[in-house]
C-alpha atoms as a PDB file:
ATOM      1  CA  UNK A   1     -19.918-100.198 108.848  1.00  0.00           C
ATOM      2  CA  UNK A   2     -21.411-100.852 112.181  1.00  0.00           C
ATOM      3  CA  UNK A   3     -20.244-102.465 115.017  1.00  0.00           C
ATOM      4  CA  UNK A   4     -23.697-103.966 116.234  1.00  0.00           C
ATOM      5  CA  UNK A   5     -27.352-103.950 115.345  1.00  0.00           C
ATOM      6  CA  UNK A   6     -29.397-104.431 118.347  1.00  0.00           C
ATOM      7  CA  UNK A   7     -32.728-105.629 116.552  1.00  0.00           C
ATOM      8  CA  UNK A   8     -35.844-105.502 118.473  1.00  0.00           C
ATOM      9  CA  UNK A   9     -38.048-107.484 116.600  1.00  0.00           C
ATOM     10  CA  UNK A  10     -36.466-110.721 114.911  1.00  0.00           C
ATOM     11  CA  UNK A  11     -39.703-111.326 112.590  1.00  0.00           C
ATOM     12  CA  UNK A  12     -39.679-110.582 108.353  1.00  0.00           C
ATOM     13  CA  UNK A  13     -38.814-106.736 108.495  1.00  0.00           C
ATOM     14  CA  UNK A  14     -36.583-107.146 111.199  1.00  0.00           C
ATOM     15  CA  UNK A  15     -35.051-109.976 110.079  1.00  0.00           C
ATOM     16  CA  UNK A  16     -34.629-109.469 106.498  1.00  0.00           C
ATOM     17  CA  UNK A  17     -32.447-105.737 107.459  1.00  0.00           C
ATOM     18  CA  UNK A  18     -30.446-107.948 109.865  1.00  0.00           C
ATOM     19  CA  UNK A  19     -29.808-110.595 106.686  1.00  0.00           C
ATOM     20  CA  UNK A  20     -29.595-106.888 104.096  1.00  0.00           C
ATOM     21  CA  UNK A  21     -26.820-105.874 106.522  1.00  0.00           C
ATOM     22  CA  UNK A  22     -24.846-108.834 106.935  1.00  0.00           C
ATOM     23  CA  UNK A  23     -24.891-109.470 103.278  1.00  0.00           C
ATOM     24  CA  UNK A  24     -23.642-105.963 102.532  1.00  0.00           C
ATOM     25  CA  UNK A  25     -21.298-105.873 104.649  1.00  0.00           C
ATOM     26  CA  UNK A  26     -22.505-103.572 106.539  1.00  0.00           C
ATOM     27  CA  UNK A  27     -22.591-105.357 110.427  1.00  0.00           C
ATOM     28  CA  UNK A  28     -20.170-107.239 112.534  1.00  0.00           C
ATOM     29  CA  UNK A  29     -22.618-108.504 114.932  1.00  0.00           C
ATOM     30  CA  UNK A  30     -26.848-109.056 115.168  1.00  0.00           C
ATOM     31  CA  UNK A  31     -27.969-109.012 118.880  1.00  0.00           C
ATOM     32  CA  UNK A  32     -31.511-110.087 118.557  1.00  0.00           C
ATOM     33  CA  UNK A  33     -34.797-109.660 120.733  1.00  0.00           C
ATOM     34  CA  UNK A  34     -38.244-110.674 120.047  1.00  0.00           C
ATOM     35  CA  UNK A  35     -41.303-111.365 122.395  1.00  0.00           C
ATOM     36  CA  UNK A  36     -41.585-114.505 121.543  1.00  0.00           C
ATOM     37  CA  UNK A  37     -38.791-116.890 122.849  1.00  0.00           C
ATOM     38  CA  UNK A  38     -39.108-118.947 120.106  1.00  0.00           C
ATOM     39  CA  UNK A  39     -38.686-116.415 117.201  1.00  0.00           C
ATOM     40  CA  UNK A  40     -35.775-115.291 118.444  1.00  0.00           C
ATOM     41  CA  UNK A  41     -34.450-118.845 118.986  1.00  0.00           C
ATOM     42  CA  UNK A  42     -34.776-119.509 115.342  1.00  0.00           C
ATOM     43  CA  UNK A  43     -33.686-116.215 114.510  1.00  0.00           C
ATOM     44  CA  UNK A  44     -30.056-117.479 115.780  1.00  0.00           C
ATOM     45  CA  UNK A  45     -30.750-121.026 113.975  1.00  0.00           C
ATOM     46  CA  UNK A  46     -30.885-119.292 110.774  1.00  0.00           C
ATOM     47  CA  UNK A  47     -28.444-116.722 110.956  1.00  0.00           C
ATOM     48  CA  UNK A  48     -30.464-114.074 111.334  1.00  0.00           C
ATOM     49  CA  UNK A  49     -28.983-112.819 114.601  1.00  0.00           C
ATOM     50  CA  UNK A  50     -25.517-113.847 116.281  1.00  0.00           C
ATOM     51  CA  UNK A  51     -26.532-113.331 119.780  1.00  0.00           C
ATOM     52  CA  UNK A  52     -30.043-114.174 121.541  1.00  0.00           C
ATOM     53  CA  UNK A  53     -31.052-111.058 124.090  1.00  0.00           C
ATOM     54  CA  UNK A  54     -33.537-112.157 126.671  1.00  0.00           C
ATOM     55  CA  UNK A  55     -34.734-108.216 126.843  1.00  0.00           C
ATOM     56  CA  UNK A  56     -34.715-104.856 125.161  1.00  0.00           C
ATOM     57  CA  UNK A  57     -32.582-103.196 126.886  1.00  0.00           C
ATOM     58  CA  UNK A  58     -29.878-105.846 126.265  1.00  0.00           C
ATOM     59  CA  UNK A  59     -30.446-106.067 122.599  1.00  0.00           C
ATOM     60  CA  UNK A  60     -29.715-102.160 122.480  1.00  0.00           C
ATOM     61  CA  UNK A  61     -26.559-102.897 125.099  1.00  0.00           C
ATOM     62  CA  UNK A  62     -23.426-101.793 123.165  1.00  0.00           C
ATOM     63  CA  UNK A  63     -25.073-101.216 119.649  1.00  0.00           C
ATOM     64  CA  UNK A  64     -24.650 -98.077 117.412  1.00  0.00           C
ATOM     65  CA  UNK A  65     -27.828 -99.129 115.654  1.00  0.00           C
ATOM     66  CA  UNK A  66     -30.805-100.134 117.039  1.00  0.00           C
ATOM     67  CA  UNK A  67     -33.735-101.591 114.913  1.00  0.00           C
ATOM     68  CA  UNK A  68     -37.357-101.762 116.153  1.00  0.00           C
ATOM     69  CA  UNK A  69     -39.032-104.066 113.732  1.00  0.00           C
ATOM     70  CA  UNK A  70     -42.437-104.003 116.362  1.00  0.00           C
ATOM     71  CA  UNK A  71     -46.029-103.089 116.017  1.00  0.00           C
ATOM     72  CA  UNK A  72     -46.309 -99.177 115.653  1.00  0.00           C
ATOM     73  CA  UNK A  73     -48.322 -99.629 119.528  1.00  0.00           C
ATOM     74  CA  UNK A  74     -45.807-101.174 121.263  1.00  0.00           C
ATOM     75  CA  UNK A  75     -43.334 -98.334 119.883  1.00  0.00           C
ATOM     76  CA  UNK A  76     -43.616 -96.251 123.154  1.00  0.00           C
ATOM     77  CA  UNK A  77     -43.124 -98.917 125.601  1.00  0.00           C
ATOM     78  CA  UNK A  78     -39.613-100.241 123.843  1.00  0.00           C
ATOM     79  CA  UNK A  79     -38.319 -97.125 123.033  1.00  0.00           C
ATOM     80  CA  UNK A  80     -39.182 -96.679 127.142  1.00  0.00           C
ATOM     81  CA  UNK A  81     -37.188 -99.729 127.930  1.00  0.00           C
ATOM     82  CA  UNK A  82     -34.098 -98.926 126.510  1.00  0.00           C
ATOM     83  CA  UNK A  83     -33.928 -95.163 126.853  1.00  0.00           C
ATOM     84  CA  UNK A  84     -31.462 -95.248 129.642  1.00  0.00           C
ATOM     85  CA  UNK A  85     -28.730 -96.701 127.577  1.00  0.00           C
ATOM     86  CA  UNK A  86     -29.164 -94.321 124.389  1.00  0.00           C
ATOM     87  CA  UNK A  87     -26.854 -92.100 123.734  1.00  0.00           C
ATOM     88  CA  UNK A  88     -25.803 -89.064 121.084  1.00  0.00           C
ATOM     89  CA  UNK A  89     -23.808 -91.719 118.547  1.00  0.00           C
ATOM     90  CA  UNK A  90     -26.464 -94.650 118.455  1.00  0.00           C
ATOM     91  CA  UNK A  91     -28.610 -94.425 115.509  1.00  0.00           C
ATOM     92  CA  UNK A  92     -32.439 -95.587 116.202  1.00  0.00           C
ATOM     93  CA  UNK A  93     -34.740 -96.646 113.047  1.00  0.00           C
ATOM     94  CA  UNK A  94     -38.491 -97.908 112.969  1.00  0.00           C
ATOM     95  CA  UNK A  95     -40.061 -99.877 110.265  1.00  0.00           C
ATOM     96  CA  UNK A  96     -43.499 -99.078 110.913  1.00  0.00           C
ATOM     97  CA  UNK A  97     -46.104 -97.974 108.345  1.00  0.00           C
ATOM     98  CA  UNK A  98     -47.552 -94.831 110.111  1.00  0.00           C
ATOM     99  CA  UNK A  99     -45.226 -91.974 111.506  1.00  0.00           C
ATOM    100  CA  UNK A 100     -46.992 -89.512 113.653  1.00  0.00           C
ATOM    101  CA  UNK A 101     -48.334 -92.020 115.882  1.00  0.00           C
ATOM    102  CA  UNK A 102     -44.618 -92.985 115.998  1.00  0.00           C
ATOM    103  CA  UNK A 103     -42.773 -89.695 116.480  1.00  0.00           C
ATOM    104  CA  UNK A 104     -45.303 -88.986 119.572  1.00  0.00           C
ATOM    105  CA  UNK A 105     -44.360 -91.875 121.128  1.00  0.00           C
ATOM    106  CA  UNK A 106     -40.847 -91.212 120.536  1.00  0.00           C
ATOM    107  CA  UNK A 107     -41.263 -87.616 121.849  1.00  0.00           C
ATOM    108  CA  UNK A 108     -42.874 -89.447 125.108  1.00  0.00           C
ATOM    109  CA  UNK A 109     -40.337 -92.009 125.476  1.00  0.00           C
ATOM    110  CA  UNK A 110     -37.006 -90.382 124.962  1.00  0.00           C
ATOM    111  CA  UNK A 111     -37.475 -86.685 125.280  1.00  0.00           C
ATOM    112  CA  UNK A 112     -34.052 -84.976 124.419  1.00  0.00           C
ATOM    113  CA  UNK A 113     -32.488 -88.115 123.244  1.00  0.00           C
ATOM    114  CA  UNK A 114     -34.677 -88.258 120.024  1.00  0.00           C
ATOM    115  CA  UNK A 115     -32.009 -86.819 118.473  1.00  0.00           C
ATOM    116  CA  UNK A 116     -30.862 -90.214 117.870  1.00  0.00           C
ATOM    117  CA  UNK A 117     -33.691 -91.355 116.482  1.00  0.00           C
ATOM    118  CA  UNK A 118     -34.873 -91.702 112.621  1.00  0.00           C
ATOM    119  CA  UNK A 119     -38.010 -92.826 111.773  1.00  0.00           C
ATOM    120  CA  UNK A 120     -38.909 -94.829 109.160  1.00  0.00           C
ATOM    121  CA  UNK A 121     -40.708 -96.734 106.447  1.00  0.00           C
ATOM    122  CA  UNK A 122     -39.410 -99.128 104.089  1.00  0.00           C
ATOM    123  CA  UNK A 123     -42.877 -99.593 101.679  1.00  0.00           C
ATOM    124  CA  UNK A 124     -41.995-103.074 101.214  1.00  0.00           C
ATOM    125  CA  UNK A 125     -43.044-106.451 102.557  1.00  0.00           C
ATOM    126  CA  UNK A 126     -44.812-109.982 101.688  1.00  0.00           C
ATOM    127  CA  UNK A 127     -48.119-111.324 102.799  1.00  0.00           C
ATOM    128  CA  UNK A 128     -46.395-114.086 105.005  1.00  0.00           C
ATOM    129  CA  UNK A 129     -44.975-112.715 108.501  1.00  0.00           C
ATOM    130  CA  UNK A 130     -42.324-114.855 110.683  1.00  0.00           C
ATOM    131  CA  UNK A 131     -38.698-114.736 110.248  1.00  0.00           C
ATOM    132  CA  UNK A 132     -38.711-117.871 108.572  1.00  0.00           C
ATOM    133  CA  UNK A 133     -39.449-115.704 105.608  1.00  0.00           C
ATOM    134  CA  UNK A 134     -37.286-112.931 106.469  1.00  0.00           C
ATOM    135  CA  UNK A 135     -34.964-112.478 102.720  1.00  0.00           C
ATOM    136  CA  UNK A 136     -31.452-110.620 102.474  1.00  0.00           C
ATOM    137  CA  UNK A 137     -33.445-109.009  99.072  1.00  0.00           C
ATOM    138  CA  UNK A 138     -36.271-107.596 100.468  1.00  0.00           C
ATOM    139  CA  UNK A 139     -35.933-104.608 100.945  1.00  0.00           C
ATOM    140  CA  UNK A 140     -33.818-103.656  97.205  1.00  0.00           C
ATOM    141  CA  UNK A 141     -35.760-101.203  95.345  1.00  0.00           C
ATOM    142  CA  UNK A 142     -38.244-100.610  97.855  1.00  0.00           C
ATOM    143  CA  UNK A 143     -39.124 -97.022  98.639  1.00  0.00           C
ATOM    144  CA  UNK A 144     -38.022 -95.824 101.866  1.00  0.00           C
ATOM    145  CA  UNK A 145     -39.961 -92.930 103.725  1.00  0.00           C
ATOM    146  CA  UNK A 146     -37.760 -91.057 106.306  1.00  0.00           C
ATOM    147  CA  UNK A 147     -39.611 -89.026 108.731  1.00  0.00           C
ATOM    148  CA  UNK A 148     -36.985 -87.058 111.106  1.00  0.00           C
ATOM    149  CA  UNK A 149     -38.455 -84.691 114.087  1.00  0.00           C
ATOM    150  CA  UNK A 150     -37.154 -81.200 114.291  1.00  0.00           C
ATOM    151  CA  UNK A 151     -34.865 -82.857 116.685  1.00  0.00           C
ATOM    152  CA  UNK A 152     -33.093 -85.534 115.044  1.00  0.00           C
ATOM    153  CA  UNK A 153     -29.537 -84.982 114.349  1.00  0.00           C
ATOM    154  CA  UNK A 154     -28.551 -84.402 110.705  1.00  0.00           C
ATOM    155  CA  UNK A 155     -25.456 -86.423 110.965  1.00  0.00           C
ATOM    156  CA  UNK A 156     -28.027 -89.204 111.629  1.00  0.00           C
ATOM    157  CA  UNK A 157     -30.271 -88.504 109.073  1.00  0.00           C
ATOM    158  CA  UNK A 158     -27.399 -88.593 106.912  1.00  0.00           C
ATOM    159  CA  UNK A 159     -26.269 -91.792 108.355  1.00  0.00           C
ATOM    160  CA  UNK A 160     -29.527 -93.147 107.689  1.00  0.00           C
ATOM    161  CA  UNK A 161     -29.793 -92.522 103.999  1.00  0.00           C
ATOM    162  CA  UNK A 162     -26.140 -94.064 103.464  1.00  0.00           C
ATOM    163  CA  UNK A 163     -27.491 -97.393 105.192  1.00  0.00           C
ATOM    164  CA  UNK A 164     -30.660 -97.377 103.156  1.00  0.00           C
ATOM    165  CA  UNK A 165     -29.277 -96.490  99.899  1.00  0.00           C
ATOM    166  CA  UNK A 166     -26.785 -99.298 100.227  1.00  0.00           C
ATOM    167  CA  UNK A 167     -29.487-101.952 100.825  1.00  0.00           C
ATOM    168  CA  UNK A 168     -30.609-100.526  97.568  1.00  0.00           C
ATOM    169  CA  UNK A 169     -33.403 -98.758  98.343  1.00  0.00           C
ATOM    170  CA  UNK A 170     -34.709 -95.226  97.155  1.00  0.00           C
ATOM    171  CA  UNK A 171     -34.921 -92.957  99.687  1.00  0.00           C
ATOM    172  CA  UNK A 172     -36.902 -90.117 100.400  1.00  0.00           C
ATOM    173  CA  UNK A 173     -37.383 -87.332 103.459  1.00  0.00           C
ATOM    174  CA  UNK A 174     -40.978 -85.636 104.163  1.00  0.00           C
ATOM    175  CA  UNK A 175     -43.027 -84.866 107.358  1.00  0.00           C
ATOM    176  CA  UNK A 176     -44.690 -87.475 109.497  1.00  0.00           C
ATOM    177  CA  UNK A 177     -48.100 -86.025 108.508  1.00  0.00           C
ATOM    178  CA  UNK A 178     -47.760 -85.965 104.540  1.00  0.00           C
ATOM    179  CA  UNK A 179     -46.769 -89.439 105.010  1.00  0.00           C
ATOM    180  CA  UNK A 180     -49.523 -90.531 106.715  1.00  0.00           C
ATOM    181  CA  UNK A 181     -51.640 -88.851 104.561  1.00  0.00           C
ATOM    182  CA  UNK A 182     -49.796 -90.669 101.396  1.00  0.00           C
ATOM    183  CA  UNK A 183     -49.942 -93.926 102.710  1.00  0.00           C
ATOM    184  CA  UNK A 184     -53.596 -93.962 103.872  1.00  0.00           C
ATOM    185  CA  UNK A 185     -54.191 -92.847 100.187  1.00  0.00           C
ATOM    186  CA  UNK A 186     -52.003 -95.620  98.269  1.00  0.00           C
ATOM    187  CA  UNK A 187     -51.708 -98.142 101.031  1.00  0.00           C
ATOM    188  CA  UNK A 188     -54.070 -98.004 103.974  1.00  0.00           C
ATOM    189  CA  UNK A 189     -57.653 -97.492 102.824  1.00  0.00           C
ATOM    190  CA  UNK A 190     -56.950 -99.862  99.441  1.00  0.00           C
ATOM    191  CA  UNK A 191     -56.103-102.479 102.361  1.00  0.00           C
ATOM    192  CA  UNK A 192     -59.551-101.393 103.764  1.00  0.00           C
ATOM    193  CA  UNK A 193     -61.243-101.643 100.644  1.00  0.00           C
ATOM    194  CA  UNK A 194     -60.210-105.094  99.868  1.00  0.00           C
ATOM    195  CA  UNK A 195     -61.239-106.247 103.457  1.00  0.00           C
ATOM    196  CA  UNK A 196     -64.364-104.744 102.788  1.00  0.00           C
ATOM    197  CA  UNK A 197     -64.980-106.131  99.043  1.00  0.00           C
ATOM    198  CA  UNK A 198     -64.287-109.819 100.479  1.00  0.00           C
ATOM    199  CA  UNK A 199     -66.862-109.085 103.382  1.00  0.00           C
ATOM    200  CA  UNK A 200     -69.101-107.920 100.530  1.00  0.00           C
ATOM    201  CA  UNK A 201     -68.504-111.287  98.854  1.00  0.00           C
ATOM    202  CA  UNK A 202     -68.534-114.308 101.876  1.00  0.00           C
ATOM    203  CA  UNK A 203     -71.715-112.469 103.518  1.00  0.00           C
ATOM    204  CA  UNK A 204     -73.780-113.667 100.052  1.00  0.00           C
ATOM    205  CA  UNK A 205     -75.755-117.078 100.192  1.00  0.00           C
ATOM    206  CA  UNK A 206     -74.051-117.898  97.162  1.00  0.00           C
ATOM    207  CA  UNK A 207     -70.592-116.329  98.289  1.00  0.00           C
ATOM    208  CA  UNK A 208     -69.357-120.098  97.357  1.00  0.00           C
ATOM    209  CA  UNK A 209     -70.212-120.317  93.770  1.00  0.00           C
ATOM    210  CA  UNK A 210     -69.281-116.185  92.830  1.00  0.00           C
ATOM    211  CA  UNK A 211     -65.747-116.980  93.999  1.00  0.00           C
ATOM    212  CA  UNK A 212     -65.371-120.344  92.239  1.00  0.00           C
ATOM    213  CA  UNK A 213     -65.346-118.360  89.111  1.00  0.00           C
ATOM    214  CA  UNK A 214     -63.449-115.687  90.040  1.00  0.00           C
ATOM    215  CA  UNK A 215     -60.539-114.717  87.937  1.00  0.00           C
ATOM    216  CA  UNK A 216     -57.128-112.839  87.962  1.00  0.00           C
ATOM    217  CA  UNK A 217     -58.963-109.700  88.626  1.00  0.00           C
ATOM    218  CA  UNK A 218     -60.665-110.267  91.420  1.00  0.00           C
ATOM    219  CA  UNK A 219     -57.226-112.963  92.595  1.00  0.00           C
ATOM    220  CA  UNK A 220     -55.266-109.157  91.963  1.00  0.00           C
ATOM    221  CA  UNK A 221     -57.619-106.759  93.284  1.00  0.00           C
ATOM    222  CA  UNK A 222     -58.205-108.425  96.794  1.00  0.00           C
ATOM    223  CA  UNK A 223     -54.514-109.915  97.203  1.00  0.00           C
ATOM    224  CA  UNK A 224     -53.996-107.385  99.825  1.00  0.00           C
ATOM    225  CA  UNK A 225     -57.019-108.911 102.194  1.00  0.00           C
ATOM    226  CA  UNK A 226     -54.653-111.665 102.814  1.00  0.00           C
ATOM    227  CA  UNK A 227     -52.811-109.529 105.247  1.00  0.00           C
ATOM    228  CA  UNK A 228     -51.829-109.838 108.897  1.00  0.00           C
ATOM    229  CA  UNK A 229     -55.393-109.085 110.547  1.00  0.00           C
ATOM    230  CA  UNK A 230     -53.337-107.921 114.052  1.00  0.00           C
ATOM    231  CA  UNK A 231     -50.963-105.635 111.719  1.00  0.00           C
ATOM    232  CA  UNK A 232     -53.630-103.861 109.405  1.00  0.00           C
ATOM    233  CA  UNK A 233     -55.788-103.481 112.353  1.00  0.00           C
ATOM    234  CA  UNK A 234     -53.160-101.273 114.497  1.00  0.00           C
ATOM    235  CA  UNK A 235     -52.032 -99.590 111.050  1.00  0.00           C
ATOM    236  CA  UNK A 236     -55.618 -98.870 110.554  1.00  0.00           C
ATOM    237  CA  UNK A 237     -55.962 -97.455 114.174  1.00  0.00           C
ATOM    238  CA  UNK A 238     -53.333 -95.783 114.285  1.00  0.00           C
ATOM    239  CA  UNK A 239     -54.125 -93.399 111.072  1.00  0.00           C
ATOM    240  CA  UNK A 240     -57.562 -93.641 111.594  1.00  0.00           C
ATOM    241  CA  UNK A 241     -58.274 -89.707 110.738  1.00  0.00           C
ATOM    242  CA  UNK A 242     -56.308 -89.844 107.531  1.00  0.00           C
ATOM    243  CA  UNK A 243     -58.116 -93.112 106.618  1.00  0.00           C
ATOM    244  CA  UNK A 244     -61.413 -91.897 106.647  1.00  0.00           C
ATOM    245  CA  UNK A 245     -60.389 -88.611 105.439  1.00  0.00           C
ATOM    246  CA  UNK A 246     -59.577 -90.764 101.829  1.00  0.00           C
ATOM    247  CA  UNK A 247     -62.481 -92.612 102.727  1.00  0.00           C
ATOM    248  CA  UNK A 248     -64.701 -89.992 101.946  1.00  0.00           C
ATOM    249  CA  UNK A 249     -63.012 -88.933  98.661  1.00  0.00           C
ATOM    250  CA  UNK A 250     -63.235 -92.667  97.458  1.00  0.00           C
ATOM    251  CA  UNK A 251     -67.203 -92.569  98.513  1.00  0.00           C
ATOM    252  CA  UNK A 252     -67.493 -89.387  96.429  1.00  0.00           C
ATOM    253  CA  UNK A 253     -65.793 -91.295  93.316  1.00  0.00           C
ATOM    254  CA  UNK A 254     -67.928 -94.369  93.737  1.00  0.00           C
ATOM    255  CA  UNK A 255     -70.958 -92.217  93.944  1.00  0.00           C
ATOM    256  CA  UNK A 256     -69.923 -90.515  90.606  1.00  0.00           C
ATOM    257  CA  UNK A 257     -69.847 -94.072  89.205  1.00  0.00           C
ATOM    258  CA  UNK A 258     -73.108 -95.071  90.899  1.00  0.00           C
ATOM    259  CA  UNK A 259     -74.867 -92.430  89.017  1.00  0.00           C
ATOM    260  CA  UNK A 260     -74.197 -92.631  85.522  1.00  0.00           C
ATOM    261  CA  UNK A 261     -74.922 -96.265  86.052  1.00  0.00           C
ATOM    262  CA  UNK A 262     -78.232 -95.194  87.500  1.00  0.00           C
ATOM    263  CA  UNK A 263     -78.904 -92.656  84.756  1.00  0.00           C
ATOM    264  CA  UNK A 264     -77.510 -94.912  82.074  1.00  0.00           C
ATOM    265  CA  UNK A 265     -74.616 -92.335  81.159  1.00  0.00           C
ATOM    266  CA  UNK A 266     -72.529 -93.887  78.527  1.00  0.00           C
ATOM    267  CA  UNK A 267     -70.540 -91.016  77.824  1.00  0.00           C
ATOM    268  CA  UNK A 268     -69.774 -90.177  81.724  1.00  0.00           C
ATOM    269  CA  UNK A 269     -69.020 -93.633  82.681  1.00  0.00           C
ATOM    270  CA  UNK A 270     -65.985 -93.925  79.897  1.00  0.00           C
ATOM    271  CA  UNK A 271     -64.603 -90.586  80.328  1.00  0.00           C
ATOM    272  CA  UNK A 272     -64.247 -91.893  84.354  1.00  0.00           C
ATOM    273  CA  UNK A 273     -62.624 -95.134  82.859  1.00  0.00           C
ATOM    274  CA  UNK A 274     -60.488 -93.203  80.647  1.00  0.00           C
ATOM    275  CA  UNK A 275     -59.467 -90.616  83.269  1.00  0.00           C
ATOM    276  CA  UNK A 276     -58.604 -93.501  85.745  1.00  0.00           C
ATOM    277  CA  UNK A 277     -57.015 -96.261  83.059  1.00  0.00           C
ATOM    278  CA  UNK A 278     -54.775 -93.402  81.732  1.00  0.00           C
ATOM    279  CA  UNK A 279     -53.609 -92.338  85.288  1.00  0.00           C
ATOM    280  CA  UNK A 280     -53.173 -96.112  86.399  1.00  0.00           C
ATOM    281  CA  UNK A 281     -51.009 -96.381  83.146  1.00  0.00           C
ATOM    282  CA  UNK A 282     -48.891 -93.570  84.058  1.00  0.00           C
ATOM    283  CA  UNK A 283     -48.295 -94.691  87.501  1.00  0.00           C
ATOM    284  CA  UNK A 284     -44.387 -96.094  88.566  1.00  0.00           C
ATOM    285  CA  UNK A 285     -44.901 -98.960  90.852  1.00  0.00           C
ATOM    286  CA  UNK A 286     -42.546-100.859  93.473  1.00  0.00           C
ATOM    287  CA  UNK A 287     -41.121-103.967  91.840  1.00  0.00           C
ATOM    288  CA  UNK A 288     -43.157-107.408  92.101  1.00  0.00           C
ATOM    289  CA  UNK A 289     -41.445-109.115  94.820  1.00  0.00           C
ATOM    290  CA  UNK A 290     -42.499-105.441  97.548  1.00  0.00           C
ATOM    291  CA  UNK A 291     -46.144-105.845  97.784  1.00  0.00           C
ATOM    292  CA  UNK A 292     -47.306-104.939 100.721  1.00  0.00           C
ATOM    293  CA  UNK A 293     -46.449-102.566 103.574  1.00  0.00           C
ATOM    294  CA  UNK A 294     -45.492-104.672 106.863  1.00  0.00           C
ATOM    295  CA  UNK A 295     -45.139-102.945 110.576  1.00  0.00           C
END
């Protein structure tokens, strides 16, 4: 058990892992933080938190584990703020959906005392932000990515398996690169693509009367475009290489497709089909309820 989260960042993530510890048992006390005075003011009114924190720094005062539920940019600057009060027992998490972006900014901010510090990524989320959302549930069964530096302590790592695996989620360890070049695969450029097939859409004279007929496959393939337009944008940024790295493998696919439809090539078109319906078949998902990736 802990003796206090300091959470930095009192929005879904942050405050659905603050609601996951309490109702594991896992946390005496919540000190909460957010930018916003107000979300941290109904953090407290729901529970979320036990303690408003009108700073960083004083959310992180006398916790052994800090939370920064905050957009992957503004990762530097808090991890800044409070680095004078970490020390060798604290344990520091992220939630954010890229890594290397994050571990640099940890190297910058905290230099020897990123020992302390795991990152992480709980692939889990909802299309609504705001902590009036946030869900003591959200994060069971969701896939958590660890990333640890060549620095971070193993008792910590250890520590923060434990906590994840007793929120119920499945937890796995790889580099900060091969996870940003998963997620920009699975995650990041299918974000992109729906963005892109809705721009495709609403920039047609008769955009209106296409998506009055549209049905559950276009409702399921573009349910991602819903997403937090500040979020994806810095997620996008931020793993901007690996993006367009998959980018160009999905332009090579879609050209494949392109040309048997040019050529009228029965036979190529539905061994592509085939190739892609049995893979999609074979594929183990996250359950319903984790459906999007949130920073």
């Amino acid at each position: 058990m802990f003796e206090q989260l300091g959470l930095i960042g009192c929005g879904l993530m942050g405050g659905s892992f603050a609601l996951a510890l309490k109702k594991a048992g896992l946390v005496q006390r919540v000190v909460g933080y957010s930018k916003s005075p107000t979300t941290t003011a109904r953090a407290l009114q729901m529970g979320v938190i036990d303690v408003e924190a009108p700073s960083a720094l004083l959310a992180a005062a006398g916790a052994d584990l800090v939370l920064l539920a905050v957009p992957v940019g503004a990762t530097e600057a808090t991890l800044k703020s409070i680095k004078h009060l970490v020390t060798p027992e604290m344990l520091i998490m992220d939630v954010g959906s890229t890594k290397a972006d994050v571990v640099q900014a940890a190297r910058n901010a905290l230099g020897s005392q990123i020992a302390s510090f795991v990152p992480a990524h709980p692939n889990t989320g909802k299309e609504v932000a705001g902590v009036e959302h946030a869900d003591a549930e959200l994060y069971r069964g969701a896939k958590v990515i660890l990333t640890p530096t060549e620095r971070t302590l193993t008792s910590h790592l250890h520590k923060a398996e434990a906590l994840w695996q007793a929120l119920g989620c499945e937890v796995r360890s790889m580099s900060p690169e091969t996870h940003d070049a998963a997620f920009a695969t699975v995650s990041h450029l299918p974000h992109m693509l729906a963005f892109a097939m809705m721009h495709s859409v609403i920039g047609q004279p008769q955009a209106d009367a296409f998506l009055s007929v549209a049905g559950p496959g276009f409702r399921d393939f573009t349910r991602i475009a819903a997403g937090d337009p500040a979020m994806w944008r810095d997620i996008l940024l931020a793993n901007k290489d690996e993006v367009l790295a998959q980018a160009q493998h999905f332009q090579r696919a879609l050209q494949a497709f392109e040309q048997a439809l040019h050529t009228g090539d029965a036979q190529a078109l539905e061994a592509m089909i085939t190739l892609a319906s049995t893979a999609r078949a074979q594929c183990r998902f996250l359950p319903p309820a984790a459906t999007t990736p949130t920073a």
